[in-house]
Structure formats: C-alpha cells, structure tokens
Protein backbone atom coordinates (compact mmCIF):
# COMPACT_ATOMS: atom_id res chain seq x y z
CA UNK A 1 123.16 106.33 113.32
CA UNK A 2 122.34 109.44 111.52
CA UNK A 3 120.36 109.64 108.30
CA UNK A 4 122.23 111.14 105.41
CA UNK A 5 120.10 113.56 103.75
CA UNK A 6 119.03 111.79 100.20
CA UNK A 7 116.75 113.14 96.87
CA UNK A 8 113.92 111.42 96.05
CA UNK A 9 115.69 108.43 94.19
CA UNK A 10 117.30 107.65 97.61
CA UNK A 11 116.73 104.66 99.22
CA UNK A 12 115.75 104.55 102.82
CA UNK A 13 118.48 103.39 105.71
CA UNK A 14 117.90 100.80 108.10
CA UNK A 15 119.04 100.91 111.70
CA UNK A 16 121.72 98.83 112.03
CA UNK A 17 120.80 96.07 114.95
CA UNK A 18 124.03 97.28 117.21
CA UNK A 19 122.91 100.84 117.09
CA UNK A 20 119.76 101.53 119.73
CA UNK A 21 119.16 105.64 118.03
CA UNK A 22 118.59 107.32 114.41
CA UNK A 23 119.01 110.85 114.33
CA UNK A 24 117.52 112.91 111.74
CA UNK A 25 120.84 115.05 111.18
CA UNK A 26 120.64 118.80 110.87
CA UNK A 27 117.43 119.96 109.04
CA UNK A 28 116.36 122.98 107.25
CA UNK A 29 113.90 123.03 104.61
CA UNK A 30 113.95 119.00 105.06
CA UNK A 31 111.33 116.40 106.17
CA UNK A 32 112.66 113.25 108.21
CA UNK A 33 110.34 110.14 108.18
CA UNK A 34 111.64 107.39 110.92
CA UNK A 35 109.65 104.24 110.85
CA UNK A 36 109.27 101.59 113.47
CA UNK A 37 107.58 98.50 113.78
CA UNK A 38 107.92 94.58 115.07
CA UNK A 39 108.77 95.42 119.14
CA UNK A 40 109.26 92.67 120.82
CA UNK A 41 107.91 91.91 124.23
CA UNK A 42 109.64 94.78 126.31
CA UNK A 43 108.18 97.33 123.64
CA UNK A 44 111.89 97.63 122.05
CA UNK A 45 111.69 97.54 118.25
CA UNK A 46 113.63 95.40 116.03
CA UNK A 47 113.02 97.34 112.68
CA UNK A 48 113.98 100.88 112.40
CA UNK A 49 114.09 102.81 109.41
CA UNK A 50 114.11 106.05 108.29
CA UNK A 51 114.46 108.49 105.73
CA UNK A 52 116.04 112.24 105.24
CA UNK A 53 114.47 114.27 102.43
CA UNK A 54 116.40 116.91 101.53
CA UNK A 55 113.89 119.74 100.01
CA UNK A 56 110.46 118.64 102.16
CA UNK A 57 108.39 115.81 102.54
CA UNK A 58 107.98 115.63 98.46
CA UNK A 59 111.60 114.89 98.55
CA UNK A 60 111.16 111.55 100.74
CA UNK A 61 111.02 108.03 98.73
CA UNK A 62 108.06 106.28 100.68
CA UNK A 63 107.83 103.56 98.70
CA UNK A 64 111.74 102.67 100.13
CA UNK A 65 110.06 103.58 103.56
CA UNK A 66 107.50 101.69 104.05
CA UNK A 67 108.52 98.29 101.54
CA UNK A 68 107.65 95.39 103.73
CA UNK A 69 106.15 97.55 106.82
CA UNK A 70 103.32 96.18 108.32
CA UNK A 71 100.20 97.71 108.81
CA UNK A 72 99.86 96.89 112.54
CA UNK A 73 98.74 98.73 115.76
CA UNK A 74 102.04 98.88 117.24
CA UNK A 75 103.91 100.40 113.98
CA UNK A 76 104.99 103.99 114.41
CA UNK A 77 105.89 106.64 112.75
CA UNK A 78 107.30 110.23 113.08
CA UNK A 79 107.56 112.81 110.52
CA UNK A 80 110.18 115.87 111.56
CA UNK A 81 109.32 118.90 109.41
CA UNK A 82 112.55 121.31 109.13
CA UNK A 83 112.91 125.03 111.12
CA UNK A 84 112.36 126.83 107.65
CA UNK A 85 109.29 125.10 106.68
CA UNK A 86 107.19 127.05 108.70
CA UNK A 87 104.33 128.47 106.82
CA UNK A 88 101.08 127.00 106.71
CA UNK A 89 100.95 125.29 103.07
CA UNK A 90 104.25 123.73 104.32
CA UNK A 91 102.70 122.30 106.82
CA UNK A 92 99.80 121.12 104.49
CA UNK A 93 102.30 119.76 102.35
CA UNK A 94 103.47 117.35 104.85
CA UNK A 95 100.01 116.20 105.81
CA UNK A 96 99.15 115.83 102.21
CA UNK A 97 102.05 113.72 101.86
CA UNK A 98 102.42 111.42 105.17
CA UNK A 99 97.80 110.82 104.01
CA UNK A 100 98.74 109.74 100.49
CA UNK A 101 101.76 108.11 100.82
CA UNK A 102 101.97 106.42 104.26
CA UNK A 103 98.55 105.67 105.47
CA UNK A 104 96.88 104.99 102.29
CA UNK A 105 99.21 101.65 102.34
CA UNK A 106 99.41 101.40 106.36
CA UNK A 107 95.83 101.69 108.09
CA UNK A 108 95.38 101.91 111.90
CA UNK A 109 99.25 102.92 112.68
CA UNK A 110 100.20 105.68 114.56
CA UNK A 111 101.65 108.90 113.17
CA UNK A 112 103.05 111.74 114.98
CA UNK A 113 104.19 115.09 112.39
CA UNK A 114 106.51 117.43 114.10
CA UNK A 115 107.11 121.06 112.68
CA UNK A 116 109.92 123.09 112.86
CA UNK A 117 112.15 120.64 114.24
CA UNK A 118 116.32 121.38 113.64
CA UNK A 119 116.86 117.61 114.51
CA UNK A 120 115.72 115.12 116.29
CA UNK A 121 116.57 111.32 117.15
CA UNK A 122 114.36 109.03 117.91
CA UNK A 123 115.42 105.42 120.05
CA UNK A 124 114.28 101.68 119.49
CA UNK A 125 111.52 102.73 122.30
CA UNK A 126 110.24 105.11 120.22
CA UNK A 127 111.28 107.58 122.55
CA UNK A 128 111.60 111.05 120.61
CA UNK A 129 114.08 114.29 121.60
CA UNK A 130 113.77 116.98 120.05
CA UNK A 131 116.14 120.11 118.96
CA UNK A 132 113.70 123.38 118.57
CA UNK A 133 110.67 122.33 118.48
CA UNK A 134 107.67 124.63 118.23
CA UNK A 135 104.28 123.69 117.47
C-alpha cells in the first residue's frame, strides 16, 4: 500500500491485513511516519500504520498516528525525512517533532529518523528499504 500524501487534518492509513508493505510514496520536502506495533510470535506485526505529511514533519497528524498505540518495547517507529529537507534546522525540526509528539505519549519504544530519504517502504517485519538515503 502506499501512503497518499495528506495536510495536517489528514487522518492516518492503516495497512490493510492482505497487504504485507507500506511505502512512503515519492517524497520531497515531506516527512513519512510508519508505525508498528502488536507482532505476534514470529516478530510479524499485525498493526501497521502510517502517515505522509506533505510540507515536513509539522505537516503529520500524530494524534491520528499514534490513537490507540501502545507504549510497549516492541512498538516501532520510523520517521523518513524528504531529499530537500536537508539543512540542519530541518533536521531539528523533525527531532523536535517525533520528542513532542510521539514519545511524550509512547515511552520506551523504538524510533529510527531517516534524512533525505526519496521513498522508502517498510514490511510487517519492520524491515526498511530505502531510495537515497544519506545520513
């Protein structure tokens, strides 16, 4: 499934339990938040969600994101952080924003931020590819 790119009044897409991969879609000044959490004992997770914020990572609704995510170990998330948002407050924008709007409400999970990424999908394993990724 790919994410359509939404404004901040969007509400966040779930993956549909047929489909195993969300995919960011093409990114450029966007920020792509894909959640996961509940695996079940082969480490394959049941709840995928994820969001595509068209104008950065103040554009992403993570209220919609994280409604109903549990604060657990095993709950991931990744943050994609588009090609043209390369400059260093960017990047401090998208720190700022994944502290005060994702872990203030979900201590102790695991967050991985990725800059200057053109797209990316990421599987019900949490396994990640990436399309130009620089760090």
């Amino acid at each position: 499934m790919q994410l359509m790119q939404q404004p901040v009044t969007g509400t966040a897409q779930n993956l549909p339990a047929h489909d195993n991969t969300m995919d960011t879609g093409p990114m450029g000044c966007c920020v792509s938040v894909i959640v996961l959490w509940n695996p079940n004992a082969a480490g394959v997770y049941q709840n995928v969600r994820g969001f595509h914020g068209g104008g950065g990572a103040q554009a992403v609704n993570y209220a919609s994101l994280i409604a109903g995510v549990p604060a657990h170990a095993t709950t991931q998330v990744f943050v994609f952080n588009g090609p043209d948002n390369r400059s260093d407050l960017e990047r401090r924008i998208v720190n700022r924003e994944v502290r005060n709007n994702i872990l203030v409400h979900l201590h102790g999970i695991q967050v991985r931020i990725y800059h200057g990424i053109a797209s990316a999908t990421v599987d019900r394993s949490a396994q990640v590819t990436l399309t130009s990724y620089e760090r």
